[in-house]
C-alpha atoms as a PDB file:
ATOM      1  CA  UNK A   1      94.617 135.859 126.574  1.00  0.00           C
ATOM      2  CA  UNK A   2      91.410 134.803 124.451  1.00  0.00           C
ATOM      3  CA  UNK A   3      93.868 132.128 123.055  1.00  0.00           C
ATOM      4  CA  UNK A   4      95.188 130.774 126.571  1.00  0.00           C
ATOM      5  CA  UNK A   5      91.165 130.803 127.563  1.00  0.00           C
ATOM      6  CA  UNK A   6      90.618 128.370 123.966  1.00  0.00           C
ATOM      7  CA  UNK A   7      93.165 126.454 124.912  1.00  0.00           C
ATOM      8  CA  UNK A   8      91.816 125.568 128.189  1.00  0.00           C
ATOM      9  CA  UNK A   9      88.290 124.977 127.077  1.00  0.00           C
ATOM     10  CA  UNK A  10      89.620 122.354 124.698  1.00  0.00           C
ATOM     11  CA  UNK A  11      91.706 120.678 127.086  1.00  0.00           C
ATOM     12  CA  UNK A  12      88.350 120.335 128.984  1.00  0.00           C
ATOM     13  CA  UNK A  13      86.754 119.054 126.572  1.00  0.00           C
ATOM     14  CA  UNK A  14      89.255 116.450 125.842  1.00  0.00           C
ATOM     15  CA  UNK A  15      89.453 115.478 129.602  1.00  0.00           C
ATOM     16  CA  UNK A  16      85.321 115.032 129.909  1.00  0.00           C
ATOM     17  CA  UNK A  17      85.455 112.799 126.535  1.00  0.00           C
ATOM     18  CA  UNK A  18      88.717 110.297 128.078  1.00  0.00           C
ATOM     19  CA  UNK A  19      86.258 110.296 130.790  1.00  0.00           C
ATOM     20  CA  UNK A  20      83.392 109.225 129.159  1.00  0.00           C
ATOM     21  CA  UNK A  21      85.450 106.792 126.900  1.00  0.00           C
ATOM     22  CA  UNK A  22      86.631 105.015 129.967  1.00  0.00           C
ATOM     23  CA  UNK A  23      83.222 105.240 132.190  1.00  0.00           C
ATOM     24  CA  UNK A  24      80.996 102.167 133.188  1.00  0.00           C
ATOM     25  CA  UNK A  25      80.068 100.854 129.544  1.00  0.00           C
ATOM     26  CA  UNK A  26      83.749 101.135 128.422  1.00  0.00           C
ATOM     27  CA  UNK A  27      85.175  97.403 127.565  1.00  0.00           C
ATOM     28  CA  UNK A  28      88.211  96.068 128.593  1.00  0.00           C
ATOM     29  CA  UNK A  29      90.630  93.488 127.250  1.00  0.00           C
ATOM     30  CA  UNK A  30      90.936  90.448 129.489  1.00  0.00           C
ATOM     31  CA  UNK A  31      93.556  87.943 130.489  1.00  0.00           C
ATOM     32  CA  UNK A  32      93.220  84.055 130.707  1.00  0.00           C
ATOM     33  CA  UNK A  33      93.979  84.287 134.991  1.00  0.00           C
ATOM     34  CA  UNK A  34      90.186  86.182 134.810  1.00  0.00           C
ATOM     35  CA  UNK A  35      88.716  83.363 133.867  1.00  0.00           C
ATOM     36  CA  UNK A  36      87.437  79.685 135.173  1.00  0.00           C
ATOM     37  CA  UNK A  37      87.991  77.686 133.182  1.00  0.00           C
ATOM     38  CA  UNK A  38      87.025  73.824 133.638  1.00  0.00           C
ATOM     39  CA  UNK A  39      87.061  72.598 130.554  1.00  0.00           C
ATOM     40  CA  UNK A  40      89.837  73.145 128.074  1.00  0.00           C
ATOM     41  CA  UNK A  41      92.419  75.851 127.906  1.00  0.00           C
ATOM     42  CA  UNK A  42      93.081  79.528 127.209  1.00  0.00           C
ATOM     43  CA  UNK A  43      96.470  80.614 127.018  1.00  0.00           C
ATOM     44  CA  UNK A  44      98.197  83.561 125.627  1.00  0.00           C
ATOM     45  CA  UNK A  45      98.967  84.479 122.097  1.00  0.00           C
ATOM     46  CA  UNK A  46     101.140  87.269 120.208  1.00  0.00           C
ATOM     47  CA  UNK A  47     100.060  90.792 120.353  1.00  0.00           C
ATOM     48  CA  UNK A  48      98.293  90.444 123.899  1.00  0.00           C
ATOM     49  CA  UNK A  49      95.667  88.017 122.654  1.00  0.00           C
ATOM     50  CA  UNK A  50      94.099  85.257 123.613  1.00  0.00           C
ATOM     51  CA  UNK A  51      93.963  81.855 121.817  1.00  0.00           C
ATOM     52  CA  UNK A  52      92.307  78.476 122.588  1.00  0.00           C
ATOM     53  CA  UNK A  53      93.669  75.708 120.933  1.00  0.00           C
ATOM     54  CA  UNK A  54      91.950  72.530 122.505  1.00  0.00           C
ATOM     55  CA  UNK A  55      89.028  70.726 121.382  1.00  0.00           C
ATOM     56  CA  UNK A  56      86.537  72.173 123.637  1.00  0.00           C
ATOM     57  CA  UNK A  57      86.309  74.916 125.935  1.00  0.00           C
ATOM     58  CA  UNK A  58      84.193  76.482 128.677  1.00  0.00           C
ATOM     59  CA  UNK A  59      84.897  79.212 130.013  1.00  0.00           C
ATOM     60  CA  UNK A  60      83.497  82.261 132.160  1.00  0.00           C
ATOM     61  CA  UNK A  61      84.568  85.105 134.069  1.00  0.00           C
ATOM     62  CA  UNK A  62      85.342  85.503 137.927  1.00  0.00           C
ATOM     63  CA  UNK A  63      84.008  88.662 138.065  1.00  0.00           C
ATOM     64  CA  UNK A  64      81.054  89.650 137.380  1.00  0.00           C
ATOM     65  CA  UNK A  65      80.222  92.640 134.114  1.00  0.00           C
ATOM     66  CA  UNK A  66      77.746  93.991 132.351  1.00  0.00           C
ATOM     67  CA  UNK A  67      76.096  91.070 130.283  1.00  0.00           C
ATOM     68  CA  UNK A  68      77.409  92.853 127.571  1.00  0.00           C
ATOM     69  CA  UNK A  69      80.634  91.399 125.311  1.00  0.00           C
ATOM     70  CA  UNK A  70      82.409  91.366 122.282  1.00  0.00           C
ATOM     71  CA  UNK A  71      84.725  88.369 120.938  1.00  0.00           C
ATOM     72  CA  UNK A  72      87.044  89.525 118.110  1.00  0.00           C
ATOM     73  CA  UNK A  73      88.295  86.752 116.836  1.00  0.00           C
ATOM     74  CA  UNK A  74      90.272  85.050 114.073  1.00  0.00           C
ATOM     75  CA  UNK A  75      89.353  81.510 113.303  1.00  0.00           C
ATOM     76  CA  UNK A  76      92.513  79.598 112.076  1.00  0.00           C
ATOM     77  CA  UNK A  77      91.136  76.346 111.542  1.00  0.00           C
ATOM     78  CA  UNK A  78      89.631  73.151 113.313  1.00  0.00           C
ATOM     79  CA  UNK A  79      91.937  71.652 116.213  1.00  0.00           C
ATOM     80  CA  UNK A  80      93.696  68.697 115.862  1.00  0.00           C
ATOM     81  CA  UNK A  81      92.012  66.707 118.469  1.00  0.00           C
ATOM     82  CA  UNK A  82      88.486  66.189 117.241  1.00  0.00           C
ATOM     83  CA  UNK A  83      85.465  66.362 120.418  1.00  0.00           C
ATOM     84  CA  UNK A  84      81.920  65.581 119.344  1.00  0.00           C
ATOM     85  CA  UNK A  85      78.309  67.010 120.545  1.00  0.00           C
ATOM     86  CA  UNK A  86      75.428  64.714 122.632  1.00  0.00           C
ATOM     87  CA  UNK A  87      74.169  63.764 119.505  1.00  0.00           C
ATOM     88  CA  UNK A  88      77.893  62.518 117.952  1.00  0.00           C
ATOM     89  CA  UNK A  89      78.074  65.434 115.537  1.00  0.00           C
ATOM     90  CA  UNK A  90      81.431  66.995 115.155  1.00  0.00           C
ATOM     91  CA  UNK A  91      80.674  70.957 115.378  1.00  0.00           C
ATOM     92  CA  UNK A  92      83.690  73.378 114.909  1.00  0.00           C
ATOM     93  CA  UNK A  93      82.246  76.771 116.370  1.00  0.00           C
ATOM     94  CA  UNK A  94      82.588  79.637 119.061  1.00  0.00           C
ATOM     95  CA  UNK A  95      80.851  81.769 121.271  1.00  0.00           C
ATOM     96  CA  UNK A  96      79.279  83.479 123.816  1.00  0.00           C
ATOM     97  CA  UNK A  97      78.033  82.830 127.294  1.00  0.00           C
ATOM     98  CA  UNK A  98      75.520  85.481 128.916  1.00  0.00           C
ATOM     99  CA  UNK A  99      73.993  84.785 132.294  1.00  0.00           C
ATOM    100  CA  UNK A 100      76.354  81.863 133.052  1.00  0.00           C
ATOM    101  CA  UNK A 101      75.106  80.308 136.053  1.00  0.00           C
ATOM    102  CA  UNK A 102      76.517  76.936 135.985  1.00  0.00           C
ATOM    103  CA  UNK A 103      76.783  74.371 133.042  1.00  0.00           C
ATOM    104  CA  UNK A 104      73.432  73.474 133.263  1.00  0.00           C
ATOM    105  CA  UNK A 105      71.896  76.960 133.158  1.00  0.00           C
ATOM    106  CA  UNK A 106      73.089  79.820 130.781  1.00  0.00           C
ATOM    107  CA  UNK A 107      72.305  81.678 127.453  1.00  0.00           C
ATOM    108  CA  UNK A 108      74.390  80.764 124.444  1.00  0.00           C
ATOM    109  CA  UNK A 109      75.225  82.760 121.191  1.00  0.00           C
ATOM    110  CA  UNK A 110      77.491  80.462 118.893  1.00  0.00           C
ATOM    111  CA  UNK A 111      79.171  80.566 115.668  1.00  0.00           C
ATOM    112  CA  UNK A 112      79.012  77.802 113.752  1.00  0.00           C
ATOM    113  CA  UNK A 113      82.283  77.537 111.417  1.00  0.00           C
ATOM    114  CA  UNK A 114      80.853  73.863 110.353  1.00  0.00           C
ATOM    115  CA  UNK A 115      79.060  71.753 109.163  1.00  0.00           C
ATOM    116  CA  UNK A 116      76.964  74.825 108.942  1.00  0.00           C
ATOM    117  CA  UNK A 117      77.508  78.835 108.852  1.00  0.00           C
ATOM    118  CA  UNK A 118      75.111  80.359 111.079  1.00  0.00           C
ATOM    119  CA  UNK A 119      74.798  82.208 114.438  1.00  0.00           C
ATOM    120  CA  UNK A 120      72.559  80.041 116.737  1.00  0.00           C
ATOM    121  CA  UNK A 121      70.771  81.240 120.046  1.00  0.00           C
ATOM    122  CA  UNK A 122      69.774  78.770 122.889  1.00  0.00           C
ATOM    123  CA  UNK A 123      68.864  79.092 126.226  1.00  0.00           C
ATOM    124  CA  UNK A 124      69.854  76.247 128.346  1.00  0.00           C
ATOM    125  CA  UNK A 125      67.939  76.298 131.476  1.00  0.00           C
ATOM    126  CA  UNK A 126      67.763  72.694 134.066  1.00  0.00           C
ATOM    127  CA  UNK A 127      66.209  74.512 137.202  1.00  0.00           C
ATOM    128  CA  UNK A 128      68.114  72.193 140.590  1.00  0.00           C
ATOM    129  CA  UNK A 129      70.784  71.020 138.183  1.00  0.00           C
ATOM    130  CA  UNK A 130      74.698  72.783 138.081  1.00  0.00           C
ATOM    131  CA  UNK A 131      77.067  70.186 136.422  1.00  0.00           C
ATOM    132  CA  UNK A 132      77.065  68.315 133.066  1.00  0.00           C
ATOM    133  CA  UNK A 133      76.905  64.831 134.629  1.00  0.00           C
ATOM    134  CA  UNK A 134      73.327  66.956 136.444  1.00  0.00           C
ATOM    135  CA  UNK A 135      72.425  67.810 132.769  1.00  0.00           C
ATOM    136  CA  UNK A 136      74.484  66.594 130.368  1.00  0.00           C
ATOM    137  CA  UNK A 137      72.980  67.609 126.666  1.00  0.00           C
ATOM    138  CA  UNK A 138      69.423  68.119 128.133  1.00  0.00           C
ATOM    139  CA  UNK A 139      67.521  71.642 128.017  1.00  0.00           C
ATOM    140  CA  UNK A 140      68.050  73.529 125.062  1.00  0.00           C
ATOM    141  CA  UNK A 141      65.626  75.354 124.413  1.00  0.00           C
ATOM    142  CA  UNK A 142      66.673  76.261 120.501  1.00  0.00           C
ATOM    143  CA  UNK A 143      63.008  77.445 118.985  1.00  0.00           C
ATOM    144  CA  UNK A 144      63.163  80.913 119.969  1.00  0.00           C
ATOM    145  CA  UNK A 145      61.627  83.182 117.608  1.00  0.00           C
ATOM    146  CA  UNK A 146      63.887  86.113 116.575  1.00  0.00           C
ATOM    147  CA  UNK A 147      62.291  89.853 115.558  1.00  0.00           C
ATOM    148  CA  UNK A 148      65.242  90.367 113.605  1.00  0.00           C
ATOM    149  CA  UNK A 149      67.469  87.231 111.847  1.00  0.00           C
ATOM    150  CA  UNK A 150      70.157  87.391 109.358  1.00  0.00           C
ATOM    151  CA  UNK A 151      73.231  85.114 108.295  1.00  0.00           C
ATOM    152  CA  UNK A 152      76.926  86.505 109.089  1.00  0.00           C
ATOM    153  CA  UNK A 153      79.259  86.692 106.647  1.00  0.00           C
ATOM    154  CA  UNK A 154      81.182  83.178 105.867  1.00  0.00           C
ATOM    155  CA  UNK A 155      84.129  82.465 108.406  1.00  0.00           C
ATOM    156  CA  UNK A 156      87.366  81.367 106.236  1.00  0.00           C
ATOM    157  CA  UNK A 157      90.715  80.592 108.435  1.00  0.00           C
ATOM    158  CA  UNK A 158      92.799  83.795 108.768  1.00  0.00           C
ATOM    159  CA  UNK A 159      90.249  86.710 108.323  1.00  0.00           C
ATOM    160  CA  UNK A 160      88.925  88.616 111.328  1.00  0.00           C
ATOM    161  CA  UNK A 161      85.966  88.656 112.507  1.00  0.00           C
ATOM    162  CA  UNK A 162      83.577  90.454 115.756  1.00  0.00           C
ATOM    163  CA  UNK A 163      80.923  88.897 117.594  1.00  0.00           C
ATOM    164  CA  UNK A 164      78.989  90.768 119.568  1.00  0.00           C
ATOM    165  CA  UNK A 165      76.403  90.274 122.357  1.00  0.00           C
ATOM    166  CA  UNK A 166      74.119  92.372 124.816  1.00  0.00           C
ATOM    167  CA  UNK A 167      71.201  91.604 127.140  1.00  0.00           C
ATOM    168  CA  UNK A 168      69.408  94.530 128.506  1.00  0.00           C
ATOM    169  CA  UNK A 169      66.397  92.197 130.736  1.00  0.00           C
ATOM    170  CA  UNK A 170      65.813  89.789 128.707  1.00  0.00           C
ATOM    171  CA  UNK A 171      66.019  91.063 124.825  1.00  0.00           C
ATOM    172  CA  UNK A 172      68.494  90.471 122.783  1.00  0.00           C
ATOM    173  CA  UNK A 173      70.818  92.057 120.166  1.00  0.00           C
ATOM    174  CA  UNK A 174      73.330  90.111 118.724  1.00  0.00           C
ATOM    175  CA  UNK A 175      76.199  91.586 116.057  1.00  0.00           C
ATOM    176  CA  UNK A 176      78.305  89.804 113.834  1.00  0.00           C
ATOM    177  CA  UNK A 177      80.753  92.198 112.520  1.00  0.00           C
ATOM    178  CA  UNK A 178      78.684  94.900 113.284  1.00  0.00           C
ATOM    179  CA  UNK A 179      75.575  94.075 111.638  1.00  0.00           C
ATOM    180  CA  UNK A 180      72.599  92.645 113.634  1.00  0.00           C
ATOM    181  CA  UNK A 181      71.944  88.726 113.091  1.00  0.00           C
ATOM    182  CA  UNK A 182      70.061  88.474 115.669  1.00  0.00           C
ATOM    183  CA  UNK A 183      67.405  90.558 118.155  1.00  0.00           C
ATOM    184  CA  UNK A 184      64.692  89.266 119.975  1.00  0.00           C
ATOM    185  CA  UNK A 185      63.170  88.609 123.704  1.00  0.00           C
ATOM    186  CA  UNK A 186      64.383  85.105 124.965  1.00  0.00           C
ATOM    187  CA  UNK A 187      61.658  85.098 127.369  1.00  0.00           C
ATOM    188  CA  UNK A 188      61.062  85.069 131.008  1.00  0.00           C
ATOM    189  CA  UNK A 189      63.063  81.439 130.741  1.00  0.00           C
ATOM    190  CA  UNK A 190      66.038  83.805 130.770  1.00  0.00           C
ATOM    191  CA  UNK A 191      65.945  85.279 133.583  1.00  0.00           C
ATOM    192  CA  UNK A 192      65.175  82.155 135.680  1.00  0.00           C
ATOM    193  CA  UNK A 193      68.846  81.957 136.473  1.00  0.00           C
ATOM    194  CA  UNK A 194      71.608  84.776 137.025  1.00  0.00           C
ATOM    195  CA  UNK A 195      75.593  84.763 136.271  1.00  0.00           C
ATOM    196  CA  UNK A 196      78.606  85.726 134.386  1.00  0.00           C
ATOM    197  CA  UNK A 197      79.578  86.351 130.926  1.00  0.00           C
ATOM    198  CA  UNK A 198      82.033  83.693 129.259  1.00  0.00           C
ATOM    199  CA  UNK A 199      83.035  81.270 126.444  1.00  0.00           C
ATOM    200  CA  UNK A 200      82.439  78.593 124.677  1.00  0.00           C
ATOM    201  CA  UNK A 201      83.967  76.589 121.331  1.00  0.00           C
ATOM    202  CA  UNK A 202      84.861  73.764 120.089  1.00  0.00           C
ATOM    203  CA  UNK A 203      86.850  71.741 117.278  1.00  0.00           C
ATOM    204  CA  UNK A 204      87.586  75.699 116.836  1.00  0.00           C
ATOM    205  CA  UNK A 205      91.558  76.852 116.826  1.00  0.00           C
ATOM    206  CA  UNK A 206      90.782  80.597 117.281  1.00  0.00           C
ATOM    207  CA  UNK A 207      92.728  83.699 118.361  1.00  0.00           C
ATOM    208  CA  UNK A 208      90.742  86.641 119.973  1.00  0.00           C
ATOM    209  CA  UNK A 209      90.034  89.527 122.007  1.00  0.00           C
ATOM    210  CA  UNK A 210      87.316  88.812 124.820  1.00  0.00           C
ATOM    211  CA  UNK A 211      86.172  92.582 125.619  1.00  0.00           C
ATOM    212  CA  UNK A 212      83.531  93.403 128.435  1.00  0.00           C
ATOM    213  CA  UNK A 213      81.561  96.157 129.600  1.00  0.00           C
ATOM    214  CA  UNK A 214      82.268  96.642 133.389  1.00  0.00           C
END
């Protein structure tokens, strides 16, 4: 009988922790029909993952989430077709969108694969303005002073890799496989504007997992 009674309690126990594991801060694994997309292309890869393949991409959700998201990713390589920044610099990297608005008001997180290795944090805010012909390159603001700043690990084709994002008002913790490269408050600036979580990259062929907290 005592036995019978242990083996309920532990099936209890297991129940409340799937429940937990699957409550409002659990992430989910998307597919490319929930997203926009208006510039570039997501399409599926092997193994139920994503890929983007073209030079650029924008991307964000049609739902909205937590702004809270993780990108696991393997980078396998610049694209073929080259695209090139407001200033002509050819960047390969890939990223983040919090707070997506429009393209002339969001929150960026990239990784850059080249020139440079680094994870950079802008805000992009053009208050009236909603498409790039509006805004084009203009905004950034890219001075934003961290409390907590390191450099991720180098990004070499074929090795995984996990960014990782979360804005609770408007600080800031940013992971890049699983260490913090980045904390701070972006400011009142952030919170100016309001929308979904999404994607970015460019000159970046990259396979990954886009994972958000409902």
């Amino acid at each position: 009988m005592k036995t019978l009674q242990r083996r309920k309690a532990m099936r209890l126990v297991l129940l409340l922790c799937s429940v937990a594991l699957v409550g409002p801060t659990a992430k989910a694994q998307l597919q490319p029909s929930d997203f926009d997309v208006p510039d570039g292309k997501i399409e599926k890869a092997a193994g139920e993952r994503l890929m983007v393949s073209t030079k650029e991409m924008r991307a964000t959700l049609k739902f909205a989430t937590q702004q809270n998201v993780t990108v696991k990713f393997t980078y396998l390589g610049p694209t073929k077709e080259v695209s090139r920044l407001g200033n002509g610099e050819v960047r390969s990297q890939f990223g983040i969108k919090l707070r997506a608005q429009d393209t002339c008001n969001i929150v960026y997180i990239m990784w850059h694969f080249s020139p440079d290795q680094k994870i950079a944090v802008s805000v992009k805010r053009n208050p009236g303005q909603r498409t790039h012909e509006d805004c084009l390159d203009n905004g950034y603001i890219n001075n934003i002073k961290p409390r907590v700043s390191a450099l991720p690990q180098p990004v070499h084709p074929d090795q995984p890799h996990a960014l990782s994002a979360s804005m609770k008002s408007s600080y800031l913790t940013v992971k890049a496989d699983n260490i913090t490269v980045w904390e701070g408050d972006l400011g009142p600036v952030a919170l100016q504007f309001d929308g979904p979580v999404g994607l970015r990259s460019d000159n970046a062929h990259v396979v990954f997992d886009f994972l958000a907290s409902k």
